[in-house]
Structures are given as structure tokens and as C-alpha cells.
N, C-alpha and C. Protein backbone atom coordinates (compact mmCIF):
# COMPACT_ATOMS: atom_id res chain seq x y z
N UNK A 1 0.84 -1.17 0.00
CA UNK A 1 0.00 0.00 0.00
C UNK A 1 0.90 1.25 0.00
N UNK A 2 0.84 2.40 -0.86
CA UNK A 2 1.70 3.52 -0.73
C UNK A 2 0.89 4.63 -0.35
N UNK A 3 1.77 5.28 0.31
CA UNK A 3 0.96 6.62 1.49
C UNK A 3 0.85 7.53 0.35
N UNK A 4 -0.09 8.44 0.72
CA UNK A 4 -0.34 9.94 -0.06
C UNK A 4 0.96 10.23 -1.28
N UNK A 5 1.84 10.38 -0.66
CA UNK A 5 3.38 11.64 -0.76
C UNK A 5 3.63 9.97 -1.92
N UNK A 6 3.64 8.74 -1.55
CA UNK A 6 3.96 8.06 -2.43
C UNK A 6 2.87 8.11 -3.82
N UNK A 7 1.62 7.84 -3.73
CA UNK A 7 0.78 7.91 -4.63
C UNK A 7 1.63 9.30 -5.36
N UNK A 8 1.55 10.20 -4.73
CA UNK A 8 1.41 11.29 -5.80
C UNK A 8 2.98 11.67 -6.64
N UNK A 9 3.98 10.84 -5.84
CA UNK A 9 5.26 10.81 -6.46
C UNK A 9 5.06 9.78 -7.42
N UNK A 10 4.58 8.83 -7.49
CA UNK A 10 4.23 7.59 -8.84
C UNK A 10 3.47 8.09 -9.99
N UNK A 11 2.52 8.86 -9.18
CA UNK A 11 1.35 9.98 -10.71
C UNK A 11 2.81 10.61 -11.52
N UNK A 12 3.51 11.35 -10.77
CA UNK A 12 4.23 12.27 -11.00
C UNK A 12 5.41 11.26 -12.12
N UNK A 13 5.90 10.86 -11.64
CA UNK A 13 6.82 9.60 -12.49
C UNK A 13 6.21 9.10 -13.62
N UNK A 14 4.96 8.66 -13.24
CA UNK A 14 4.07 7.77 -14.84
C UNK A 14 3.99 8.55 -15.67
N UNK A 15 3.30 10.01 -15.16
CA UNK A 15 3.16 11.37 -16.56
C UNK A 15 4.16 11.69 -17.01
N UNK A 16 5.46 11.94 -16.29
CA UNK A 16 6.55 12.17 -16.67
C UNK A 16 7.15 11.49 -18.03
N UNK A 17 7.48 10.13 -17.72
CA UNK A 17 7.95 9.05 -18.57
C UNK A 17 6.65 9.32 -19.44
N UNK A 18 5.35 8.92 -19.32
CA UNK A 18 4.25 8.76 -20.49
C UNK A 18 4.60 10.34 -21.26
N UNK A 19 4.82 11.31 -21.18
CA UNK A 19 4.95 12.47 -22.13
C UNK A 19 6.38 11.95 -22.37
N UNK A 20 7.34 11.61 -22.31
CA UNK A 20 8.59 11.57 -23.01
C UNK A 20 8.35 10.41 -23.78
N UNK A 21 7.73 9.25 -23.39
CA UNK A 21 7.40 8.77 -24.72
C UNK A 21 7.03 8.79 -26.13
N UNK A 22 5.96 10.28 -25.82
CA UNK A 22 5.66 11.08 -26.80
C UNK A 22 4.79 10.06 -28.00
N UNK A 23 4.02 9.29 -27.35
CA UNK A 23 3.32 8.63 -28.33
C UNK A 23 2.05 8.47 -28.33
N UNK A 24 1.20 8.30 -29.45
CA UNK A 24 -0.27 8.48 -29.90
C UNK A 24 -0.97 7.61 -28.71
N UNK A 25 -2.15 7.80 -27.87
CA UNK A 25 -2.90 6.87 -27.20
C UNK A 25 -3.71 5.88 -27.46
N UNK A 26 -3.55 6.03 -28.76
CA UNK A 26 -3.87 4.58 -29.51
C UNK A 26 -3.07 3.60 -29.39
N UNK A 27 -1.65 4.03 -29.72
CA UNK A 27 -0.70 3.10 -29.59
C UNK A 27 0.25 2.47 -28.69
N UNK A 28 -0.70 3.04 -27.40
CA UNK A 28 -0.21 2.82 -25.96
C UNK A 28 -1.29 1.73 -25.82
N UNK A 29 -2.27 2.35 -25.95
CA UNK A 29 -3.50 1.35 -25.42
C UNK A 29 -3.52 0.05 -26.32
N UNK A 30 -3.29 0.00 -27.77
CA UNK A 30 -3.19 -1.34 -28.88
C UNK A 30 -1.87 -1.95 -28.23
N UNK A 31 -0.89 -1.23 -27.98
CA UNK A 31 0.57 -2.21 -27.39
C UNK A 31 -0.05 -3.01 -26.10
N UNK A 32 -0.74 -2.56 -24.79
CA UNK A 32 -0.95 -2.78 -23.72
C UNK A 32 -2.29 -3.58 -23.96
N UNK A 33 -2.77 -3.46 -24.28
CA UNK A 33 -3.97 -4.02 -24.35
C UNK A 33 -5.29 -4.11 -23.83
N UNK A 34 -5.08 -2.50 -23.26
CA UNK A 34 -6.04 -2.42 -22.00
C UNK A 34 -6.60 -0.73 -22.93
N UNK A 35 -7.80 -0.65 -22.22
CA UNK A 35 -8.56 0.89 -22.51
C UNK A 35 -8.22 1.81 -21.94
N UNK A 36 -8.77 2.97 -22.58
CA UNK A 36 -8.26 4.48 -22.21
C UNK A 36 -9.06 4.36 -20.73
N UNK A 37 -9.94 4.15 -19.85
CA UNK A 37 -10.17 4.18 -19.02
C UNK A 37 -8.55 3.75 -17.66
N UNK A 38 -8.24 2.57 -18.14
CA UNK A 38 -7.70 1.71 -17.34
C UNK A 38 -6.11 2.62 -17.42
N UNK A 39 -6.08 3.05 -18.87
CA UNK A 39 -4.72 3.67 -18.86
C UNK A 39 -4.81 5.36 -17.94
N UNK A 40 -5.93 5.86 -18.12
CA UNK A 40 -6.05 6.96 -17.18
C UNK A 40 -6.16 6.91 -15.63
N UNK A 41 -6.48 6.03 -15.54
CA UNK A 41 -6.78 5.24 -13.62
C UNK A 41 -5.06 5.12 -13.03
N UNK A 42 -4.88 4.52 -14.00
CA UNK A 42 -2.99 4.05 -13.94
C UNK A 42 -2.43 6.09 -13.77
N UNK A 43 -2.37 6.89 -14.85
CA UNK A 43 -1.17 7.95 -15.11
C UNK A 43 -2.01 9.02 -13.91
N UNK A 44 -3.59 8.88 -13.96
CA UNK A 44 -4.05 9.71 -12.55
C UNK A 44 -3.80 9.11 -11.23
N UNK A 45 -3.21 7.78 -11.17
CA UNK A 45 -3.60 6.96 -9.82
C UNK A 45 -4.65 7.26 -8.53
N UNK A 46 -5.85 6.58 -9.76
CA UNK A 46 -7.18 7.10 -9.50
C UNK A 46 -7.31 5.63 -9.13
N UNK A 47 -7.40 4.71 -8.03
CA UNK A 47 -7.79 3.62 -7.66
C UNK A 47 -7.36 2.46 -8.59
N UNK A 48 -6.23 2.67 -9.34
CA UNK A 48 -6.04 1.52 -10.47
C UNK A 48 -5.76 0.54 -9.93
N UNK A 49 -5.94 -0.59 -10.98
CA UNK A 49 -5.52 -2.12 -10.68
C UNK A 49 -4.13 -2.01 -10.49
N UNK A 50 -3.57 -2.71 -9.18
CA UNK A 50 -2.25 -2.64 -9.06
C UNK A 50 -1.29 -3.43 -10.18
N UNK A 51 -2.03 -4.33 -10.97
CA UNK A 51 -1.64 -5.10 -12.17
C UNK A 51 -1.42 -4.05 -13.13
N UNK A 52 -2.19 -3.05 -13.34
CA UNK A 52 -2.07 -2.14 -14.39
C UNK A 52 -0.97 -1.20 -14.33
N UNK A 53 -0.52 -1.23 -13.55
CA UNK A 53 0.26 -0.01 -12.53
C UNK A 53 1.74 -0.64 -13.24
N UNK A 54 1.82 -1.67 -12.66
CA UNK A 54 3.04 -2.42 -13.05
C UNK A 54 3.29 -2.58 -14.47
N UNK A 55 2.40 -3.12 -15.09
CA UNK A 55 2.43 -2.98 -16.49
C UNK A 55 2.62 -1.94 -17.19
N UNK A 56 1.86 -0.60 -17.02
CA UNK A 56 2.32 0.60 -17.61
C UNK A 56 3.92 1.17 -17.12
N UNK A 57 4.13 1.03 -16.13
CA UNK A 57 5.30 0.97 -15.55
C UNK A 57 6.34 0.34 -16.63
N UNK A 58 6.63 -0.93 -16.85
CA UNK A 58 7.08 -1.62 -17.25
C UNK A 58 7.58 -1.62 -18.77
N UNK A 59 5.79 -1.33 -19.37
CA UNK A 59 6.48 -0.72 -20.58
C UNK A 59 6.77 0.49 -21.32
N UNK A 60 6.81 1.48 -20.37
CA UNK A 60 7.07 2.83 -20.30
C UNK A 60 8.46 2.73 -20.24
N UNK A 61 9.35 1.67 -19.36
CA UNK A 61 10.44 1.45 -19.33
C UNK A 61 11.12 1.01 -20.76
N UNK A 62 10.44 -0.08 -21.19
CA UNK A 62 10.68 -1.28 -22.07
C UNK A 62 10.83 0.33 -23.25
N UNK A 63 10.06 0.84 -23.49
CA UNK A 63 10.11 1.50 -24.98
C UNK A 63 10.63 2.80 -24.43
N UNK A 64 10.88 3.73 -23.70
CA UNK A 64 11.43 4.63 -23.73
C UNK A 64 13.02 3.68 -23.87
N UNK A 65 13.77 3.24 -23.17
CA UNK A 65 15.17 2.30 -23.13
C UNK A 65 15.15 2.19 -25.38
N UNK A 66 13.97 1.18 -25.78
CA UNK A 66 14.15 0.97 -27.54
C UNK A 66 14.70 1.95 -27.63
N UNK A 67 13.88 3.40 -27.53
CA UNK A 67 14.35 4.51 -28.52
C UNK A 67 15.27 5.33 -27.90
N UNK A 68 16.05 4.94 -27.15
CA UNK A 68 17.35 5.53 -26.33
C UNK A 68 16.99 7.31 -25.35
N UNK A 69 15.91 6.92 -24.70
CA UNK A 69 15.67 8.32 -24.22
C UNK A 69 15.37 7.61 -22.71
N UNK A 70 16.06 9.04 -21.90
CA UNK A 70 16.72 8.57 -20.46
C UNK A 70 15.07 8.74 -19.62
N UNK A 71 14.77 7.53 -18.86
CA UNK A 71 13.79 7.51 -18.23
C UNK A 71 13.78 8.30 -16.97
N UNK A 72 12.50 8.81 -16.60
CA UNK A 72 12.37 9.53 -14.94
C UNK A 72 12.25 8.42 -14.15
N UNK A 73 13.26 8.24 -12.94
CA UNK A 73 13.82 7.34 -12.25
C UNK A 73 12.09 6.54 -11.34
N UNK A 74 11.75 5.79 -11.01
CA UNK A 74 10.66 5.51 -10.31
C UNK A 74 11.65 5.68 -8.75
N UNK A 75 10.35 5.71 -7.90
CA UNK A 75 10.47 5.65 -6.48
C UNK A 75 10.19 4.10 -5.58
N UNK A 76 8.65 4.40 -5.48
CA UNK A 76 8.43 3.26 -4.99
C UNK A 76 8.52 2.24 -5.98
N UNK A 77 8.29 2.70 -7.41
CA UNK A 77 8.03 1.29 -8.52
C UNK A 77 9.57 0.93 -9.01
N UNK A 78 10.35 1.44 -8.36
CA UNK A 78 12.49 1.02 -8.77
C UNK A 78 12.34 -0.38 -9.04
N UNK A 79 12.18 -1.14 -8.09
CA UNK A 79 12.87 -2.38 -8.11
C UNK A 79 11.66 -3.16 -8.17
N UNK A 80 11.80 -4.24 -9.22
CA UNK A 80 10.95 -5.46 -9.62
C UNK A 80 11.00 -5.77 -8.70
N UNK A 81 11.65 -6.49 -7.63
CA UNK A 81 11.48 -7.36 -7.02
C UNK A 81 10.24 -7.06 -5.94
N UNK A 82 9.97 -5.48 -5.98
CA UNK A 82 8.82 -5.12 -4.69
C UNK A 82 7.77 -6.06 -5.56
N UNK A 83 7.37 -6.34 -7.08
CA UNK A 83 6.44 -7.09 -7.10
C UNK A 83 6.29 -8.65 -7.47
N UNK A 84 5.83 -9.09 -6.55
CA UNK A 84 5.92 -10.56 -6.45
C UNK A 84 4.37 -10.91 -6.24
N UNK A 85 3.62 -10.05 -6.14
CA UNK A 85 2.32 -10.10 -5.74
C UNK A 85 1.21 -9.68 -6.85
N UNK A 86 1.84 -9.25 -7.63
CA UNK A 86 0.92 -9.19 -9.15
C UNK A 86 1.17 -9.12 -10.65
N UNK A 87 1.22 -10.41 -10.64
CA UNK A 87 1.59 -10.45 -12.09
C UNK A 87 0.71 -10.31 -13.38
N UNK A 88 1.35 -9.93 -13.87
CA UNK A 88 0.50 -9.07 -15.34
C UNK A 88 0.96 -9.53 -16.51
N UNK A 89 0.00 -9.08 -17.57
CA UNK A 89 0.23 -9.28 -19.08
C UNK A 89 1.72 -8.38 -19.41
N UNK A 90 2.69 -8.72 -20.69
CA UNK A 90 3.12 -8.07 -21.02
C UNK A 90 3.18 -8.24 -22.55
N UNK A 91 2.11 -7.53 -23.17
CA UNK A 91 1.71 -8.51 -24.81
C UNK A 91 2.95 -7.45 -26.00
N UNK A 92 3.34 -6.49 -25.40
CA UNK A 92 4.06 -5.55 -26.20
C UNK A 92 5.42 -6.68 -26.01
N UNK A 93 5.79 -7.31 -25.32
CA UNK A 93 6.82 -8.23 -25.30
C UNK A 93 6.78 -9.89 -26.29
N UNK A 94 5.61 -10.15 -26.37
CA UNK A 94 5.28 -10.71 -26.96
C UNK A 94 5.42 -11.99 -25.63
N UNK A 95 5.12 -11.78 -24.55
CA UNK A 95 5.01 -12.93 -23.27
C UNK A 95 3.88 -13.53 -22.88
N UNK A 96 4.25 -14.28 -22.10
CA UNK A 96 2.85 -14.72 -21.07
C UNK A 96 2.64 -13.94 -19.94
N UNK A 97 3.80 -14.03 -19.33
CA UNK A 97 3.55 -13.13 -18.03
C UNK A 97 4.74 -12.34 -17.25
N UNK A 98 4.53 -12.08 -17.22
CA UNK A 98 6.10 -11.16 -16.05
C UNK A 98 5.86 -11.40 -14.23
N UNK A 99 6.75 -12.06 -14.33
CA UNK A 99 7.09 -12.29 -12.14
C UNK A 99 7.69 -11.44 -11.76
């Protein structure tokens, strides 16, 4: 569970990275596989699925790294290993699942 000051440092990180991505919301939502609802719940951290969280996370990482542009560092979301507790799709990878 992350306190206030954390929620709003993760909003702050997701928008960050999601505008340097600089890409159409079509082609966030067709890579991910999830709706503009679910992707706005996630970059407002408006009650999102903690599955979703990770995932946008993840490949915010995955494709800013492709096109060589330096990511905004996460806080609480740094280290994989905090999640062991929800695993998610990662279809832009072409996977089953990510641990």
C-alpha cells in the first residue's frame, strides 16, 4: 500500500515518462492491451488495478530504453522485485507473463 506523498510521487513519475514517450494513445492502449479508461486510472492513480500499474510501468520502461531516451527514475516502482504479488500481461513483449 503507498501513502499519499507516495501515490502522488508515482502519478508524477508515470506522466513524466508517459509524455517523453511522446506517443499516440492509440498506440499505448493497442501495445498494452487495455482501454483508455484503465490507462487513465494508472497515469491519474485514481484507484487503479495494481496489475495495471506495473504494467504501464514496465512498458514505459521497455520503450522509452528501444528509442534511447533517459527515463524519470521511479520511487516506490524502482525495483521489480517489490512485485511478487501481481503479475501481469506483457503482450508488447510478446510474453505470457512477467514475475
Amino acid at each position: 500500500m503507498l501513502t499519499r506523498t507516495e501515490i502522488k510521487a508515482t502519478k508524477e513519475e508515470l506522466q513524466a515518462n508517459y509524455r517523453r514517450l511522446n506517443q499516440p494513445e492509440a498506440t499505448v492502449l493497442a501495445d498494452l492491451e487495455i482501454n483508455a479508461e484503465r490507462l487513465d486510472a494508472v497515469l491519474n492513480m485514481e484507484h487503479p488495478d495494481p496489475r495495471d500499474v506495473w504494467e504501464v510501468r514496465d512498458y514505459l520502461e521497455d520503450k522509452l530504453k528501444e528509442q534511447g531516451i533517459e527515463m524519470v527514475p521511479f520511487s516506490r516502482l524502482g525495483d521489480h522485485s517489490a512485485n511478487h504479488w501481481f503479475p501481469y500481461q506483457t503482450p508488447w513483449r510478446k510474453e505470457e507473463l512477467y514475475d
